[in-house]
Protein backbone atom coordinates (compact mmCIF):
# COMPACT_ATOMS: atom_id res chain seq x y z
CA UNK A 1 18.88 -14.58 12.83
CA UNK A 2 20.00 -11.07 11.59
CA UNK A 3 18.17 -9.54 8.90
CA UNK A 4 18.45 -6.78 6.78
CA UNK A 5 15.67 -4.78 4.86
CA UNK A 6 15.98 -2.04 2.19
CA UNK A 7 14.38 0.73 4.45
CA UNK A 8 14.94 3.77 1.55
CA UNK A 9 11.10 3.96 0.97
CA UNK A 10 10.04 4.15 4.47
CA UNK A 11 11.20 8.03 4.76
CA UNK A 12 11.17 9.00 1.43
CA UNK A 13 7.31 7.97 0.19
CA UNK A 14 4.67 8.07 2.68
CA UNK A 15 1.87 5.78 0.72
CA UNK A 16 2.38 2.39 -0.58
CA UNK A 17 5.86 0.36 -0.50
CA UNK A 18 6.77 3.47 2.28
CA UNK A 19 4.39 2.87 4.46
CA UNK A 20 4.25 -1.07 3.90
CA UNK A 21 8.07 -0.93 4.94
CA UNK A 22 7.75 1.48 7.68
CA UNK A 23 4.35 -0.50 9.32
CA UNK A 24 6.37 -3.42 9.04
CA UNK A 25 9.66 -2.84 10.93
CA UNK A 26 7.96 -1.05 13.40
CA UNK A 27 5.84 -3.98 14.01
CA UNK A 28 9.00 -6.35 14.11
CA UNK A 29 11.18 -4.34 16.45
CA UNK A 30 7.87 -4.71 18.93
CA UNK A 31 7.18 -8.42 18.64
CA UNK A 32 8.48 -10.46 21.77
CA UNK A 33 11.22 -12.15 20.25
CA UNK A 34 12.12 -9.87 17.76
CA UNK A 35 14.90 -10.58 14.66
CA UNK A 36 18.22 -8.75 14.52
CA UNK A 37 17.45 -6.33 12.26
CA UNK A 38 19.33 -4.04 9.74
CA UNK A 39 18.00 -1.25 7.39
CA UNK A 40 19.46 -0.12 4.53
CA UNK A 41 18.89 3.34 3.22
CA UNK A 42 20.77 4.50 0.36
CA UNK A 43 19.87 7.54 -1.59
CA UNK A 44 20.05 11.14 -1.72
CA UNK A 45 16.05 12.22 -1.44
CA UNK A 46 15.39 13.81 1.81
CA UNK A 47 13.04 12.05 4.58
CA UNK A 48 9.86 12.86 4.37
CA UNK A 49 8.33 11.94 8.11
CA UNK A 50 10.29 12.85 11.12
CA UNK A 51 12.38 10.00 12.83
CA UNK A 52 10.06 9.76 15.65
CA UNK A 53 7.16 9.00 12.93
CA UNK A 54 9.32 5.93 12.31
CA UNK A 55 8.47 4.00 15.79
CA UNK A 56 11.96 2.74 15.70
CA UNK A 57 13.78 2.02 19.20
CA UNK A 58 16.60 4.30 20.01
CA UNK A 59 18.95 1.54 20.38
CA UNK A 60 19.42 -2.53 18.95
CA UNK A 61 18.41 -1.40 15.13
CA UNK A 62 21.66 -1.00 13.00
CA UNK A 63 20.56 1.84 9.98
CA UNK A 64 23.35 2.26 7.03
CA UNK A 65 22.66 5.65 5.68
CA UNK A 66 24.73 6.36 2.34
CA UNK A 67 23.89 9.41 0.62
CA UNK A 68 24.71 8.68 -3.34
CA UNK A 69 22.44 8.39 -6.00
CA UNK A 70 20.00 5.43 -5.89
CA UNK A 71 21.52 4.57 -9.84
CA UNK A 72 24.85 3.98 -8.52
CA UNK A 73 23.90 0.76 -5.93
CA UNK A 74 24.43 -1.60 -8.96
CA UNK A 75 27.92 0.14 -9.69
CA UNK A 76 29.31 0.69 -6.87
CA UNK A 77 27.88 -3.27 -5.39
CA UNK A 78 30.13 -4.75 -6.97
CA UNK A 79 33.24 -2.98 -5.63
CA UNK A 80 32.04 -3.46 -2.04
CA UNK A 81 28.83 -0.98 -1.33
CA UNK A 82 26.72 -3.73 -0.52
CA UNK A 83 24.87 -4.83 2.29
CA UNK A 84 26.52 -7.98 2.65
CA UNK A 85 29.90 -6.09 3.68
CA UNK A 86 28.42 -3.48 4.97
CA UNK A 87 26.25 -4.98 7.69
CA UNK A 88 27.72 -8.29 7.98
CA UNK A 89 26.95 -10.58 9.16
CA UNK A 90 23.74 -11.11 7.93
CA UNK A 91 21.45 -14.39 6.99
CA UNK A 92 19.38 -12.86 4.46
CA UNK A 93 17.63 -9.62 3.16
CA UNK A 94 14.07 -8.24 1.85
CA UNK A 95 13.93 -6.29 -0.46
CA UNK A 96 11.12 -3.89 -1.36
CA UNK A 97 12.28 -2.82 -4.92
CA UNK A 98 13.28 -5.17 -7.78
CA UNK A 99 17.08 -5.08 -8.16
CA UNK A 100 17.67 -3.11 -5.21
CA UNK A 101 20.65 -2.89 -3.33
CA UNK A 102 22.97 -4.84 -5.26
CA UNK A 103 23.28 -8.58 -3.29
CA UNK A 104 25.70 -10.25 -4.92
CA UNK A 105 25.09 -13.88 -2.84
CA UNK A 106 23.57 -12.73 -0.09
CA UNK A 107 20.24 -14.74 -0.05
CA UNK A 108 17.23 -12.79 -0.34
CA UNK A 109 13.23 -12.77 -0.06
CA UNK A 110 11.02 -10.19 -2.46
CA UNK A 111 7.87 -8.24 -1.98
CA UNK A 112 5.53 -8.65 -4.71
CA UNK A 113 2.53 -6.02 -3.86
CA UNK A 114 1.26 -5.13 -7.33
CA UNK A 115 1.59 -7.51 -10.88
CA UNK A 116 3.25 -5.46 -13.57
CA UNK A 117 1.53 -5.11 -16.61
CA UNK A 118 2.32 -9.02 -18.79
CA UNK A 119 4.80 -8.42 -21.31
CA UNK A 120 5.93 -4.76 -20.01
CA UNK A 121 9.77 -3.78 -18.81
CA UNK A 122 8.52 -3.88 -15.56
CA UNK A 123 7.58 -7.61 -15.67
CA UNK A 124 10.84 -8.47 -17.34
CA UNK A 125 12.89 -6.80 -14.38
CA UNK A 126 10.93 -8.26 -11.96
CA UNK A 127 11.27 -11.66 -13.45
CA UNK A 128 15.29 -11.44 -13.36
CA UNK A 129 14.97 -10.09 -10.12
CA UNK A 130 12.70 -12.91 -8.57
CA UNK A 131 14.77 -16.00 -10.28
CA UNK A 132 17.43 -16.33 -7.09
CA UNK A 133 14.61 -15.48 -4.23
CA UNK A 134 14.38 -17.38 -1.77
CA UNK A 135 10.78 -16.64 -1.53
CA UNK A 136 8.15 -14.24 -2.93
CA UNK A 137 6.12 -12.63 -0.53
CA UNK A 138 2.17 -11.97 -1.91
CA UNK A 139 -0.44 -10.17 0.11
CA UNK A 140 -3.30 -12.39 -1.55
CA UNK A 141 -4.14 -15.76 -2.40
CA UNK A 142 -5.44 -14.35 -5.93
CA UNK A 143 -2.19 -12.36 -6.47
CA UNK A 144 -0.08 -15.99 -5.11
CA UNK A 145 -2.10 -18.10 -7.83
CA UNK A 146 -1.22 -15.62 -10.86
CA UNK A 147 3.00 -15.04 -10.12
CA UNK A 148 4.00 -18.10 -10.68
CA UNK A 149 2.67 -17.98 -14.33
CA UNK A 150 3.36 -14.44 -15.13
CA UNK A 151 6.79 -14.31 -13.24
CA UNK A 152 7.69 -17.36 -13.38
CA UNK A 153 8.65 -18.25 -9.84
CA UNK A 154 8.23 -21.97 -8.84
CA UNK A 155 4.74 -22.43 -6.79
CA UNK A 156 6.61 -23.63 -3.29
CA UNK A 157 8.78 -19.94 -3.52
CA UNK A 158 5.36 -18.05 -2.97
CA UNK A 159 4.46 -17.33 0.30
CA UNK A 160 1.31 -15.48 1.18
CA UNK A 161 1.19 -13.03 4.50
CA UNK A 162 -1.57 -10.82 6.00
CA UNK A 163 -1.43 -7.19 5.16
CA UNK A 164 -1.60 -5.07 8.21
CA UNK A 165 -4.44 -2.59 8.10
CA UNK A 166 -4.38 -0.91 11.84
CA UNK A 167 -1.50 2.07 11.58
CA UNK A 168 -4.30 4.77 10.71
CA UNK A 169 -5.95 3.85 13.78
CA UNK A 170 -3.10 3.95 16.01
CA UNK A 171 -2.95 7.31 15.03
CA UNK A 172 -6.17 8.90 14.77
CA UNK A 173 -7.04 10.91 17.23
CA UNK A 174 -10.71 12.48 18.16
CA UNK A 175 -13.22 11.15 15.19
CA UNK A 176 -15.07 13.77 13.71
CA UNK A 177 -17.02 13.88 10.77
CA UNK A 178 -16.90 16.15 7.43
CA UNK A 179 -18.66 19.62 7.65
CA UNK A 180 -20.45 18.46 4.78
CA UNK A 181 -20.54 14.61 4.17
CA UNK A 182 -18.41 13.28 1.42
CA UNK A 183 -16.92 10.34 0.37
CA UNK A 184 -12.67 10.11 -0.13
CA UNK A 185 -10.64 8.61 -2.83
CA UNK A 186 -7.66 7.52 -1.58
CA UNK A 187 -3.98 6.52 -3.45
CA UNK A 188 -2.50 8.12 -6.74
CA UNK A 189 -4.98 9.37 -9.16
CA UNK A 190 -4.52 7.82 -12.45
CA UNK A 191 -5.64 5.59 -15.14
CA UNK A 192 -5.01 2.48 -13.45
CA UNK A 193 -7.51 3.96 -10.81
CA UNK A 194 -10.49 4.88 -13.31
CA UNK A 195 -9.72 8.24 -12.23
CA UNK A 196 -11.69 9.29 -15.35
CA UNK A 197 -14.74 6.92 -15.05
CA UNK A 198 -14.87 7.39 -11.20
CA UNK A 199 -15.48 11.56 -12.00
CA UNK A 200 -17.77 10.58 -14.58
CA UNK A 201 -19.81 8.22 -11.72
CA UNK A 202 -19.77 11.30 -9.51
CA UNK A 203 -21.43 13.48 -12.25
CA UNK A 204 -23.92 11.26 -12.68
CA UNK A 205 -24.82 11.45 -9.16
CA UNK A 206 -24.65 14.56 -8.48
CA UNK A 207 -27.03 15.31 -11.50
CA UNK A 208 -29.31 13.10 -9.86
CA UNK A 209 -29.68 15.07 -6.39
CA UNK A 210 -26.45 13.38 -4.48
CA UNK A 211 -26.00 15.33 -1.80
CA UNK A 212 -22.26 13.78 -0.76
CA UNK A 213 -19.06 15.90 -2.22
CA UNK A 214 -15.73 14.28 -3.07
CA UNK A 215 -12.38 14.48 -1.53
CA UNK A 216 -9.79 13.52 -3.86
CA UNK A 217 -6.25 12.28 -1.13
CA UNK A 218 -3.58 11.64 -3.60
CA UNK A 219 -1.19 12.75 -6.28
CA UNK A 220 -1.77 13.51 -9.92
CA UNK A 221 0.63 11.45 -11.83
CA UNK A 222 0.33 13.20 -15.38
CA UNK A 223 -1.32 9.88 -17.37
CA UNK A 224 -4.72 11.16 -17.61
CA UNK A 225 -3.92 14.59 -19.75
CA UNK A 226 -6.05 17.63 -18.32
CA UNK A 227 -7.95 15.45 -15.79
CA UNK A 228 -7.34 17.99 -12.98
CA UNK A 229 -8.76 20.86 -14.76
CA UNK A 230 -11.73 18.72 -16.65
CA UNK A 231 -12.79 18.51 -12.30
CA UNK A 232 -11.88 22.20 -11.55
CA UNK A 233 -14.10 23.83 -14.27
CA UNK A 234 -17.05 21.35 -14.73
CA UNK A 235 -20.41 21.83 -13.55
CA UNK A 236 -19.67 20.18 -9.97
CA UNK A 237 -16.30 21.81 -8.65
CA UNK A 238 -17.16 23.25 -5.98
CA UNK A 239 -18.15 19.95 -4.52
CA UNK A 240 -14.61 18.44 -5.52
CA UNK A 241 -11.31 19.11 -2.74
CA UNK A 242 -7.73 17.95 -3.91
CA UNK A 243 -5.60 17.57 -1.14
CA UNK A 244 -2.36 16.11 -0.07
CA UNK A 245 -2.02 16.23 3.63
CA UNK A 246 0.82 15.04 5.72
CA UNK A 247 0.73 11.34 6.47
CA UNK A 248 0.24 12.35 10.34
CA UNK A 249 -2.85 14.10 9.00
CA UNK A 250 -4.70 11.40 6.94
CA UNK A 251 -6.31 9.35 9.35
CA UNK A 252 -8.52 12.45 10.29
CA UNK A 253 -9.47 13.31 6.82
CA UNK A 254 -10.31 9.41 6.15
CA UNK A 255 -12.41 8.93 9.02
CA UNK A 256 -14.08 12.24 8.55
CA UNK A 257 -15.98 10.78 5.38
CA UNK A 258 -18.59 8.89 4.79
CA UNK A 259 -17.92 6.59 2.71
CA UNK A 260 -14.64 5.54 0.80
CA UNK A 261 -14.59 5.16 -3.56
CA UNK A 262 -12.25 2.77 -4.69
CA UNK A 263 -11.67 1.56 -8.23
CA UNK A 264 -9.04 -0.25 -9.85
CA UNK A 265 -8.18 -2.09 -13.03
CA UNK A 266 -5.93 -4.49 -10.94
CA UNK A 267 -4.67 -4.02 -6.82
CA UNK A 268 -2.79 -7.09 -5.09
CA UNK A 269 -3.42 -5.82 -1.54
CA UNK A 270 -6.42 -4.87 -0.20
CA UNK A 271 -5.05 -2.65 2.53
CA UNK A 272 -6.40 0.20 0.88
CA UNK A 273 -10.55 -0.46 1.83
CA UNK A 274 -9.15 -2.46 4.92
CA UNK A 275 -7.62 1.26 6.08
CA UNK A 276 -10.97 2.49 5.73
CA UNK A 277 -13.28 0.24 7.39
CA UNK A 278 -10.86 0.30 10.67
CA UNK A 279 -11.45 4.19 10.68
CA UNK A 280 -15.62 3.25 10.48
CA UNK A 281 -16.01 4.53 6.57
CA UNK A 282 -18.01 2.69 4.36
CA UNK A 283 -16.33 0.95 1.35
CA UNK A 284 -17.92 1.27 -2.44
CA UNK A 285 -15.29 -1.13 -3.95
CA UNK A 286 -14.71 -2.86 -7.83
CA UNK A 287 -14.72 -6.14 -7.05
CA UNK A 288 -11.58 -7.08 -7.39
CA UNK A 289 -10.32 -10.60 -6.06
CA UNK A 290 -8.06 -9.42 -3.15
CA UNK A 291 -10.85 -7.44 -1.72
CA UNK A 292 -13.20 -9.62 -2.19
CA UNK A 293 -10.76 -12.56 -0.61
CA UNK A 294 -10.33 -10.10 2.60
CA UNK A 295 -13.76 -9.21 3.57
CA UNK A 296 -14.91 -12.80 3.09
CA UNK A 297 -12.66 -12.61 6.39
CA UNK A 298 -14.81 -9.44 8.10
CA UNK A 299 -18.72 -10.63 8.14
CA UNK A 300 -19.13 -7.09 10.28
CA UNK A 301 -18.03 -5.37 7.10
CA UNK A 302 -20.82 -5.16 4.22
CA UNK A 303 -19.22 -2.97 1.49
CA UNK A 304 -20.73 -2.08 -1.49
CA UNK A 305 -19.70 -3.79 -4.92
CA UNK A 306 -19.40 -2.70 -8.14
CA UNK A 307 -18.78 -4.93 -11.06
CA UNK A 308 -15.40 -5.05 -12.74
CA UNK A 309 -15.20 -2.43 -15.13
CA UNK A 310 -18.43 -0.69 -13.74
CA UNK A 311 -20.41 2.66 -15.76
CA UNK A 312 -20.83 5.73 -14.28
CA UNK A 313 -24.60 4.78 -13.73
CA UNK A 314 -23.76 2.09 -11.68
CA UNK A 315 -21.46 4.23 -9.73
CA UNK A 316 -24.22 6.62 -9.26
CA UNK A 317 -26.46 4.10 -7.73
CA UNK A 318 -24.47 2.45 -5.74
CA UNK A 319 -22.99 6.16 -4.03
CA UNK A 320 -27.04 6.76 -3.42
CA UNK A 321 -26.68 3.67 -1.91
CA UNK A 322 -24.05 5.07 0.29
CA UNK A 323 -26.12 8.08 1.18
CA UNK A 324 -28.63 5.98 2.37
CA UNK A 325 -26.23 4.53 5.39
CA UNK A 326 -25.88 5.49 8.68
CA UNK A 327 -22.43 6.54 9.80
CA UNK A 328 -20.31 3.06 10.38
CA UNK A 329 -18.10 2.51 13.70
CA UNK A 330 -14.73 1.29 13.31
CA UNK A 331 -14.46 -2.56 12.51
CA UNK A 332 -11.76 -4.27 13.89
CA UNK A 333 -9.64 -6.18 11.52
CA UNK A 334 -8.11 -8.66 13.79
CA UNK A 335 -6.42 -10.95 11.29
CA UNK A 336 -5.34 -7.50 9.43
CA UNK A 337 -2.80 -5.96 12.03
CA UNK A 338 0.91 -4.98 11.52
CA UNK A 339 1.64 -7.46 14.22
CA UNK A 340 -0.17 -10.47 12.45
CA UNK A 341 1.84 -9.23 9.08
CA UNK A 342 5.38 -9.18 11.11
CA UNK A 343 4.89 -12.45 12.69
CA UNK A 344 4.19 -13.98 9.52
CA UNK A 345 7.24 -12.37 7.35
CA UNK A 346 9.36 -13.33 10.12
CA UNK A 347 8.29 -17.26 10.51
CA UNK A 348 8.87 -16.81 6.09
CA UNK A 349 12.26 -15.86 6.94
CA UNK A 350 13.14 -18.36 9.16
CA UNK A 351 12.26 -20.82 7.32
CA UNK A 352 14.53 -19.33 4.64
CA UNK A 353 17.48 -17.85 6.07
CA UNK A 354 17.92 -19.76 9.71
């Protein structure tokens, strides 16, 4: 079976969709029996991680580069820019992005990570988008249960597979720990997150003796007016670091903390506290259902749970909690690898396209 896979985000955006793509193929090109693959990349945005970052094999992997505007797939599609033509033949494709490339009848399988927001453009797009997959692929049973409702894809078309969780460890190196301890939030720092409650947890803490600083490892994306200087002038800055290190970096400033801070209003994949506890760093998690669904699977993890929606007083107590722990070892994640995850999107495939 030959398969082709919109591979734009897998230079051009590190985190996230990125990285999910990138993990992925690499971990298909290595399996024994591996598909005939194809990887689309159209776009004009510069790579962002060398190609040797990519794990692909120097030969056997056919990669369409076209450098033209990312607006100008569902133009151009039509007239012949498509993968269907331009890496025929293929069975089928994945896509990582609603409406992207341009198909035409070219059967296809979707990635749904995160649930837009009910009743928002985004959920309208990615309704049209999922009406002619073949399948909808879901990184949780709680994520599985809620599409077909809110996207309306029939139940049979959703297909649940294992989010790999082992690509930090590959790569870390030596595993030291934090001059001074501290405890990292990881992923894009915005409302979604409780960017502003989480700060106002920390404060709390700190006022109360806590002894562990924060590391803040993502981007600001602007929807949280004056957040970044509400942390740089308050009474605590000095135990607050903003950083954005290179993707080959991260895995040494994860596993140097302590302990790992994770809120959200709403995740689908629970990669995210699964990176962490690989590395051997506690996770203080909201108890959302995906993360509670994947440590059910790890009885050697024992994170820390907050309540949905929790106060900064409860935050407080449960980072003293935190304090109180030893440093963790890494925990294998056995039914979380990139390997597991490839095996499974390629048996979802076949069952599709072959």
């Amino acid at each position: 079976m030959r398969l082709g896979i919109d591979y734009r985000l897998a230079t051009t955006h590190a985190p996230g969709l990125g990285r999910y793509c990138r993990e992925l193929v690499r971990a298909l090109v290595a399996l024994e029996d591996p598909l005939s693959l194809a990887l689309w990349d159209w776009g004009t945005a510069s790579s962002k991680l060398p190609d040797h970052a990519l794990g692909l094999p120097a030969q056997g992997v056919q990669r369409v580069r076209i450098p033209l505007p990312t607006r100008w797939q569902s133009k151009l599609g039509p007239l012949g820019m498509h993968p269907g033509r331009l890496m025929r033949p293929l069975d089928g494709f994945h896509r990582i992005q609603p409406d992207r490339p341009w198909l035409g009848q070219l059967p296809f399988t979707s990635a749904v990570v995160e649930l837009p927001t009910p009743g928002s453009p985004a959920q309208a797009r990615l309704r049209r988008d999922l009406e002619s997959a073949q399948a909808v692929l879901v990184f949780s049973r709680a994520v599985a249960a809620r599409v077909p409702g809110e996207l309306g894809v029939e139940p049979q078309k959703v297909v649940q597979v294992p989010v790999g969780a082992d690509h930090w460890w590959r790569d870390l190196g030596e595993r030291q720990p934090a001059p001074k301890p501290q405890v990292v939030v990881l992923g894009a720092l915005r409302k979604a997150r409780r960017i502003e409650t989480l700060l106002a947890g920390m404060q709390a803490y700190w006022s109360q003796g806590g002894v562990l600083d924060l590391c803040l490892l993502g981007t600001l994306t602007g929807d949280v007016p004056g957040i970044e200087r509400a942390w740089q002038t308050g009474p605590n800055a000095s135990k607050i670091r903003h950083a954005l290190p290179p993707e080959a970096e991260l895995p040494s400033w994860v596993a140097a903390s302590h302990g790992l801070l994770h809120l959200a209003v709403d995740e689908g994949s629970p990669v995210t506290p699964l990176e962490a506890v690989r590395l051997g760093v506690h996770p203080v998690l909201e108890s959302l259902p995906a993360f509670r669904e994947a440590f059910a699977q790890l009885p050697g993890a024992a994170p820390i749970w907050l309540e949905r929606d929790p106060q900064p007083e409860a935050i407080a107590a449960a980072l003293f909690a935190l304090e109180a722990r030893p440093r963790a070892e890494p925990l294998a994640c056995p039914e979380f690898t990139w390997e597991a995850s490839a095996r499974a999107h390629a048996a979802a495939w076949k069952r599709c396209f072959a």
